[in-house]
Protein backbone atom coordinates (compact mmCIF):
# COMPACT_ATOMS: atom_id res chain seq x y z
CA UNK A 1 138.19 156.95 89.02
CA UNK A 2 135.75 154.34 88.74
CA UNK A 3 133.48 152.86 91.87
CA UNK A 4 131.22 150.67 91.52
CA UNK A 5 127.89 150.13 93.51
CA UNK A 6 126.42 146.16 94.99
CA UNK A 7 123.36 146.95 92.66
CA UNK A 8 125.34 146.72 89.28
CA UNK A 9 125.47 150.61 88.73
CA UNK A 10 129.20 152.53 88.27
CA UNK A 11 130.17 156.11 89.09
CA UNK A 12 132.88 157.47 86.79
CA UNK A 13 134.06 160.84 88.95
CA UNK A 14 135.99 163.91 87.79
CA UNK A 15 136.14 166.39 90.64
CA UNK A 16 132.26 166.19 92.06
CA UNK A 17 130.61 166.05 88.24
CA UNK A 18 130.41 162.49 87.50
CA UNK A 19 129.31 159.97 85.22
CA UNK A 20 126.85 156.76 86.05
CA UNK A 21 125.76 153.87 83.96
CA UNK A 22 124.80 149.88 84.74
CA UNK A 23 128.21 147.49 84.64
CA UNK A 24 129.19 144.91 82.06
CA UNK A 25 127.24 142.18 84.86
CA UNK A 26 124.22 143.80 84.86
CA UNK A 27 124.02 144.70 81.06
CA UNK A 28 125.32 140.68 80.76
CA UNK A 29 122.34 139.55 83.08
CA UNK A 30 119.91 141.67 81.46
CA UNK A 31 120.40 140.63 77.91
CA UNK A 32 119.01 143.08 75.16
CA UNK A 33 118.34 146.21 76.51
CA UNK A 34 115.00 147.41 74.40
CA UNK A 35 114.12 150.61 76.50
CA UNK A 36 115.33 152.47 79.30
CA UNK A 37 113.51 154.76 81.36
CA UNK A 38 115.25 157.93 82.47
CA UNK A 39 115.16 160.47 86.09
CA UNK A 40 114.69 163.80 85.14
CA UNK A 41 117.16 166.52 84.82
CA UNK A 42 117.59 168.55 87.61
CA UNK A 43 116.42 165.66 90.64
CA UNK A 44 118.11 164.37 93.05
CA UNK A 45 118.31 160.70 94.91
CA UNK A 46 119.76 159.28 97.78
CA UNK A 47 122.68 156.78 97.19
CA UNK A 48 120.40 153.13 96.89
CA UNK A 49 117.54 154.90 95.99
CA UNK A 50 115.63 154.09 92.22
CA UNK A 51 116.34 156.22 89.44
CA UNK A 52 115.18 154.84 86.73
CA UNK A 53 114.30 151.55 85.00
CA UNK A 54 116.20 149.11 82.20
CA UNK A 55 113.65 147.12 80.05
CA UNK A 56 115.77 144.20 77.99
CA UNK A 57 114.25 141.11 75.96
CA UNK A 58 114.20 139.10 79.28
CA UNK A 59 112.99 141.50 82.12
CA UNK A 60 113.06 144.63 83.84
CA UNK A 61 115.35 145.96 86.25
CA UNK A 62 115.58 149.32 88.47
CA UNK A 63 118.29 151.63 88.33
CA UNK A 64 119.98 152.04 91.99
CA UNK A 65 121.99 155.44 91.99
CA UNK A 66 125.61 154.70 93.52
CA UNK A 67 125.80 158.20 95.35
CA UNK A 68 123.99 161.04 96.46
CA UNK A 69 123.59 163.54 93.50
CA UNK A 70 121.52 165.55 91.17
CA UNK A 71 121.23 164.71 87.43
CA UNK A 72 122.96 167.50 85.43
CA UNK A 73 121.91 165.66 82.09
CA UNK A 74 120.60 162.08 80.63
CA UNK A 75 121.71 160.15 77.64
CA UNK A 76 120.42 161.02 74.57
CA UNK A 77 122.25 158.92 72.11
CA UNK A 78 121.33 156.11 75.09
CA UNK A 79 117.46 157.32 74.85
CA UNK A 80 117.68 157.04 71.11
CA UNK A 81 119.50 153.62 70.80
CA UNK A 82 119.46 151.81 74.23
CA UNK A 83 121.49 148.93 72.65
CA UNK A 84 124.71 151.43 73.65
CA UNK A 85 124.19 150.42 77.37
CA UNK A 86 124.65 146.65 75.48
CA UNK A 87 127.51 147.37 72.75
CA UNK A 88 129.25 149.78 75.78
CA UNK A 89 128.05 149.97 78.96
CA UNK A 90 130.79 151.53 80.90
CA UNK A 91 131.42 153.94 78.14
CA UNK A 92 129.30 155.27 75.36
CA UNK A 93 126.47 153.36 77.15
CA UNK A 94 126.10 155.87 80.18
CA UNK A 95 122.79 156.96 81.57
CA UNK A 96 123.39 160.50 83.58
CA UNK A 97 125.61 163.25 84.22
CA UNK A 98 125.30 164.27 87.61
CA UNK A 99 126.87 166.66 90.99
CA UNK A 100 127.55 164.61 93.32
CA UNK A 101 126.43 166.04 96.84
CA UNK A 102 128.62 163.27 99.18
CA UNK A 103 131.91 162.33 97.75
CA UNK A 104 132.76 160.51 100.77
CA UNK A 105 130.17 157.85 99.60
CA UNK A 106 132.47 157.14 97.05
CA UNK A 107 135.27 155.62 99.61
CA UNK A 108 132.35 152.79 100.39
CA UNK A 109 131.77 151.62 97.01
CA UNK A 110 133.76 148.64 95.25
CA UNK A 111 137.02 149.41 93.01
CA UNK A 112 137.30 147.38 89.98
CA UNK A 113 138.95 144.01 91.29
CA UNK A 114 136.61 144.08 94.50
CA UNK A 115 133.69 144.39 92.43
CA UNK A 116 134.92 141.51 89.94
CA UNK A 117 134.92 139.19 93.29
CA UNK A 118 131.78 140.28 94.68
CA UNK A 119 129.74 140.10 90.97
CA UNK A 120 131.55 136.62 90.12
């Protein structure tokens, strides 16, 4: 299942491990993304809070974490060749694997459709 979060992030869950990564809009806004600035393993954040940074050709842009949870691991492949999060941003483009601490979060984020409608 995929939710996704009013600051352009997505939470792919199975059970309470999950994956999270910036959406197609975001990535689309952004333009080339040139560097990408990762949370470190093992910390936790707040649903909302920062948890990293995206660098592209045109700006810079924070990463919001869609749930409460602790990073269990970061991209590598991402880290070495941030142009995934352009190429395939809800898929080989991910940033963390991570525990989620709240699931219940997850029933206030956006499905697919009402995401669509709210990022135009």
């Amino acid at each position: 299942m995929t939710k996704y979060h009013a600051e352009h992030t997505w939470v792919r869950t199975e059970t309470d491990t999950a994956w999270v990564g910036i959406t197609v809009h975001a990535q689309e806004t952004l333009g080339d993304i040139v560097f990408i600035e990762f949370a470190e393993t093992g910390k936790s954040f707040e649903q909302g809070t920062v948890a990293g940074v995206v660098e592209s050709v045109k700006a810079a842009a924070d990463v919001h974490m869609p749930a409460t949870l602790t990073v269990l691991e970061v991209n590598e492949a991402l880290r070495a060749d941030p142009s995934l999060a352009n190429t395939d941003p809800e898929g080989a483009g991910w940033f963390y694997k991570v525990q989620l601490s709240k699931l219940a979060e997850l029933d206030g984020l956006m499905d697919a459709q009402a995401y669509q409608s709210f990022a135009g």
